[in-house]
N, C-alpha and C. Protein backbone atom coordinates (compact mmCIF):
# COMPACT_ATOMS: atom_id res chain seq x y z
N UNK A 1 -9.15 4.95 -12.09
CA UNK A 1 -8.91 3.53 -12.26
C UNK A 1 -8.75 2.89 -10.90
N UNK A 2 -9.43 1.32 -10.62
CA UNK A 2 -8.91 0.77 -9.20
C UNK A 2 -8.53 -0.12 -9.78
N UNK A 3 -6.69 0.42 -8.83
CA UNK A 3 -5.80 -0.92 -8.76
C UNK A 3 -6.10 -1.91 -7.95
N UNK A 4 -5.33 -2.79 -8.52
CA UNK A 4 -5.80 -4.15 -7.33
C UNK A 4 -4.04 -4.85 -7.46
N UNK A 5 -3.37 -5.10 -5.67
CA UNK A 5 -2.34 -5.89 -5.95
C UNK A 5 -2.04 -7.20 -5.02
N UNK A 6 -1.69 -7.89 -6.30
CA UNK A 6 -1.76 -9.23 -5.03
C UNK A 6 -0.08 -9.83 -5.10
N UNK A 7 0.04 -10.75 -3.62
CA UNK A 7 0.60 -11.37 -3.59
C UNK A 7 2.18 -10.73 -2.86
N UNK A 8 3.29 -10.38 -3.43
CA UNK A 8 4.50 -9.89 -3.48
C UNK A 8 4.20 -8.49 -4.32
N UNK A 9 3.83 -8.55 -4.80
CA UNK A 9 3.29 -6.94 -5.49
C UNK A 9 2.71 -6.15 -4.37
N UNK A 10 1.64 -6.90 -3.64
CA UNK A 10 1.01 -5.97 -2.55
C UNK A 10 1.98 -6.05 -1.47
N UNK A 11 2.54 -6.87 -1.26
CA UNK A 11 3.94 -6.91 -0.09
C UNK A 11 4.34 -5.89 -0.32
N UNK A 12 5.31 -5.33 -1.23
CA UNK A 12 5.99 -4.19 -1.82
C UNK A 12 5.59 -3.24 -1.94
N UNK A 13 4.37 -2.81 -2.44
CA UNK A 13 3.84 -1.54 -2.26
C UNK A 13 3.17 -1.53 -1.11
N UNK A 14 2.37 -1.79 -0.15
CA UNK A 14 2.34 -1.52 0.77
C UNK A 14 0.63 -1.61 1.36
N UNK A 15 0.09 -2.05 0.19
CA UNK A 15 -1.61 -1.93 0.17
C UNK A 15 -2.18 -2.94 -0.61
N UNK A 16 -3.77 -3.18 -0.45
CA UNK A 16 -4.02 -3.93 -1.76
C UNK A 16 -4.71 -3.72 -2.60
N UNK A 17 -4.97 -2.38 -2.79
CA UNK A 17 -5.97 -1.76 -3.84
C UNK A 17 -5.75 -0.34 -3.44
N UNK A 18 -5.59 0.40 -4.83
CA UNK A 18 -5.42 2.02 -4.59
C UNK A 18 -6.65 2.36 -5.94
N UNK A 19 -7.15 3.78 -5.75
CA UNK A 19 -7.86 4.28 -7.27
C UNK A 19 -6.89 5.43 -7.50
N UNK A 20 -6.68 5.48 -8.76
CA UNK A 20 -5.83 6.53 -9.04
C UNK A 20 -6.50 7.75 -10.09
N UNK A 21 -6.66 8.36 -10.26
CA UNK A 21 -7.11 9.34 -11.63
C UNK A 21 -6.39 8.98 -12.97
N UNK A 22 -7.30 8.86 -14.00
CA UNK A 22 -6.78 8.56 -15.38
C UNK A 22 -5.63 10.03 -15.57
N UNK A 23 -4.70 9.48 -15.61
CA UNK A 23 -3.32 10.63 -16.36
C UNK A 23 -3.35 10.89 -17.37
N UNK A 24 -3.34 12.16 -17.71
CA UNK A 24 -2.89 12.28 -19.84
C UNK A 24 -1.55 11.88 -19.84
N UNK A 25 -1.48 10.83 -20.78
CA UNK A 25 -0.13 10.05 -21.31
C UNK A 25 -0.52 8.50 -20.71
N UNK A 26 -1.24 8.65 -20.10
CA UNK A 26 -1.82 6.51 -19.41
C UNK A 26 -2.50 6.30 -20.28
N UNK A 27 -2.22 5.67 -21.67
CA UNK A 27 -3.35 4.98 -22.64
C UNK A 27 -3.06 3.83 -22.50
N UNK A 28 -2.09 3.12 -21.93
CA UNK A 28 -2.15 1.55 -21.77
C UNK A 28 -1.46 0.66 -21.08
N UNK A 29 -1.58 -0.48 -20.24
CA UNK A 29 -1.20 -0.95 -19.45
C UNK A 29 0.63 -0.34 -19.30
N UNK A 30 1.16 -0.77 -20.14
CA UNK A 30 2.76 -0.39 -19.93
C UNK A 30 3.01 1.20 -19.52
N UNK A 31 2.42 1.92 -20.25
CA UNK A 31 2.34 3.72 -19.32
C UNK A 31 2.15 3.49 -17.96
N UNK A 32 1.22 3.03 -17.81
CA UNK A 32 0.41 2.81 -16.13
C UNK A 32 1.37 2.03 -15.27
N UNK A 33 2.33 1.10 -15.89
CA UNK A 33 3.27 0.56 -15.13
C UNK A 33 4.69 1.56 -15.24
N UNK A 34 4.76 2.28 -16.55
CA UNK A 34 5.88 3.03 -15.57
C UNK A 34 5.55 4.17 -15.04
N UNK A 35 4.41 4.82 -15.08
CA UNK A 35 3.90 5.67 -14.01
C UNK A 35 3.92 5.32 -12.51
N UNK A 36 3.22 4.04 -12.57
CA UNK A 36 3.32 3.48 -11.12
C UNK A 36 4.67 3.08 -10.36
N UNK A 37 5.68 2.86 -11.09
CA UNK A 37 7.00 2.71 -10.72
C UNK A 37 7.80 4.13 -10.57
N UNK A 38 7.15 5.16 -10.89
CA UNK A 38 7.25 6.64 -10.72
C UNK A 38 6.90 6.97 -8.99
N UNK A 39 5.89 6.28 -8.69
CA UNK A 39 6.10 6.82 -7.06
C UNK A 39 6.43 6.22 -6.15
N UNK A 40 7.16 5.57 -6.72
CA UNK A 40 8.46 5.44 -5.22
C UNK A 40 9.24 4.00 -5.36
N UNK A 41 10.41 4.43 -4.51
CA UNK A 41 10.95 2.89 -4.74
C UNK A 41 10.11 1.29 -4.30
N UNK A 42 9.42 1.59 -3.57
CA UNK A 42 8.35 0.51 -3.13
C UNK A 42 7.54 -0.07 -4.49
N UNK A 43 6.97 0.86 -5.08
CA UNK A 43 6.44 0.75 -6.82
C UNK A 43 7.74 0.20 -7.87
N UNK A 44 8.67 0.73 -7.64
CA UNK A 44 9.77 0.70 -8.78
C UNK A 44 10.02 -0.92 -8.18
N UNK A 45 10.41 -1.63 -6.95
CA UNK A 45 10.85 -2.68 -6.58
C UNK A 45 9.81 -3.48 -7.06
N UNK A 46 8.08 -3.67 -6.96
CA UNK A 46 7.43 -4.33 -7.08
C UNK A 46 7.34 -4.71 -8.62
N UNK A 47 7.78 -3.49 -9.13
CA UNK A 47 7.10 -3.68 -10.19
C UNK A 47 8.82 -3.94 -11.68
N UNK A 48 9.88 -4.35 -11.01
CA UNK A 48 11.63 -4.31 -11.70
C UNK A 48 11.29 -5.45 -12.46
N UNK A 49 10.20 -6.67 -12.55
CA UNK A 49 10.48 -7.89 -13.36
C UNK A 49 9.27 -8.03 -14.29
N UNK A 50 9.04 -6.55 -15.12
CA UNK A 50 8.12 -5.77 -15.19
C UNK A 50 7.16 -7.15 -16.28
N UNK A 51 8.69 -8.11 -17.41
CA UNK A 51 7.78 -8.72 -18.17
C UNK A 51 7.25 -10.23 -17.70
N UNK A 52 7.44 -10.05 -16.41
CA UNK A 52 7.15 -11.32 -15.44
C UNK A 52 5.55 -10.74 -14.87
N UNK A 53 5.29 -9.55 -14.56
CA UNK A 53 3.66 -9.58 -14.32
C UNK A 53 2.96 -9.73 -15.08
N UNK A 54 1.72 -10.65 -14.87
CA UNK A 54 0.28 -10.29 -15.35
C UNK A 54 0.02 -9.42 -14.54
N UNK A 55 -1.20 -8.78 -16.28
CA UNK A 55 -2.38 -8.01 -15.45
C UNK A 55 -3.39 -8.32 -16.35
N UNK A 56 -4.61 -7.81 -15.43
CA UNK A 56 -5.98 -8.22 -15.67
C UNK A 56 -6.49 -6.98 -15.70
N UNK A 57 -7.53 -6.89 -16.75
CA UNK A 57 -8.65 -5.39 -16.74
C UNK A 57 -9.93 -6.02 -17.13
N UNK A 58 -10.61 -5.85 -15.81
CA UNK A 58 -11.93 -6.50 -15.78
C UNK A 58 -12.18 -7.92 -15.82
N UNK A 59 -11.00 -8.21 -14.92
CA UNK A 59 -10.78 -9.67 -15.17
C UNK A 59 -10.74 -10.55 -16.06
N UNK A 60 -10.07 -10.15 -17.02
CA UNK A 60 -9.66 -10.65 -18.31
C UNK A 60 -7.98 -10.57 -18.70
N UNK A 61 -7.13 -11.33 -18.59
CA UNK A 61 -5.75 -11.33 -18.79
C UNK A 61 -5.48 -10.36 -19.87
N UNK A 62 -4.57 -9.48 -20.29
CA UNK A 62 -4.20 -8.24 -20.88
C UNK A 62 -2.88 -8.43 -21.60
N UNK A 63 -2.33 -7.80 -22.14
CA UNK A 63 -0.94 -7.48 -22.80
C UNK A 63 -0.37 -6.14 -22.56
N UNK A 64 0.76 -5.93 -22.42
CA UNK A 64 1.41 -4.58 -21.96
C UNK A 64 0.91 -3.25 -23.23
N UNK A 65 0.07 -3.51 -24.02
CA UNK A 65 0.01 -2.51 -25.09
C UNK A 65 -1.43 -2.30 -24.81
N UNK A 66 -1.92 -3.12 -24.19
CA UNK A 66 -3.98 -2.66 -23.58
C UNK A 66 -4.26 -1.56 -23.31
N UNK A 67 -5.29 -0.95 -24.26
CA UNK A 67 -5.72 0.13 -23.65
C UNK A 67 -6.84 0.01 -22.35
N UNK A 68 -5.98 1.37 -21.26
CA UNK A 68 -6.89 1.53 -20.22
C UNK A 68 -7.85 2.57 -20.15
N UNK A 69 -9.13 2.89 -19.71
CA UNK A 69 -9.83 3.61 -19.40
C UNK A 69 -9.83 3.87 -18.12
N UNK A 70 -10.49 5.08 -17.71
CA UNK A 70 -10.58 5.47 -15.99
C UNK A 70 -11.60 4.65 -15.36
N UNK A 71 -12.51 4.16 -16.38
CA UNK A 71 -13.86 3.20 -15.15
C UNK A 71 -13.09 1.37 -14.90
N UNK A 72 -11.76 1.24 -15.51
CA UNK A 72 -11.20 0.37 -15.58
C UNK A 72 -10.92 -0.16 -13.82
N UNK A 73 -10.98 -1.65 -14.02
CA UNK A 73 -10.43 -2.13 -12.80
C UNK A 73 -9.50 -2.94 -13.17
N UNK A 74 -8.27 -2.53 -12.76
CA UNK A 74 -6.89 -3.07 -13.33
C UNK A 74 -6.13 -4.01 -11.85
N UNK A 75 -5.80 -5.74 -12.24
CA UNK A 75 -4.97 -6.80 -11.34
C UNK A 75 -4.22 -6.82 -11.77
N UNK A 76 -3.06 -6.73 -10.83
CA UNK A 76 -1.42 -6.88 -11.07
C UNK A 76 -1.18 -8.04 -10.41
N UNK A 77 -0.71 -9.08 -10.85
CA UNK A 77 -0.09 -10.42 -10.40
C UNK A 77 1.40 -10.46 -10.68
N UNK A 78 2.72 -11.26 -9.96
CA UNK A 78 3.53 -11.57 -9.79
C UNK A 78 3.40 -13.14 -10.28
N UNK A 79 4.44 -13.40 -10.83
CA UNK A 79 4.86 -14.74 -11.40
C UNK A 79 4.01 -15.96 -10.90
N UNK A 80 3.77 -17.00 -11.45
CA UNK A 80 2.84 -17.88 -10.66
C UNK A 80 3.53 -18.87 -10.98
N UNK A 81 3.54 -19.83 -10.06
CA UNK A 81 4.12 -20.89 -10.44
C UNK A 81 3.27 -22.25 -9.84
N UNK A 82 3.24 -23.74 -10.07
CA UNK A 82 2.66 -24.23 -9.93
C UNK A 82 3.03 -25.50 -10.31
N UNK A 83 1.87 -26.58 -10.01
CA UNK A 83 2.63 -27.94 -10.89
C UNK A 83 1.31 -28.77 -10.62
């Protein structure tokens, strides 16, 4: 799967795109987020206001119950605000 992180998400972890290998037990966005909060506190900090991110798979806005695949390209966004 390639991650993609923007904004304060990529602040925090430390990059702005990683590929990771599909995991047995990652069938859907919310696994994949607490997996990813599994390596390290940099992940766990970015990712603490967990029902405040969007994400996108294939550039299409998602729900925490989405199933992911490994040819998936998965965006993590932080809160947006605007006016």
């Amino acid at each position: 799967m390639n991650i993609l992180y923007f904004a304060s998400i990529r602040e925090h972890i430390g990059v702005s795109s990683e590929t990771i290998p599909h995991q047995a037990g990652i069938d859907n966005v919310n696994e994949l987020l607490i997996y990813l909060s599994s390596k390290g506190n940099n992940y766990k900090i970015a990712f603490s206001q967990v029902d405040l991110v969007r994400v996108a798979i294939n550039n299409e806005y998602v729900g925490l119950e989405h199933k992911v695949y490994p040819t998936d390209e998965i965006a993590f966004f932080p809160p947006m605000t605007g006016g």
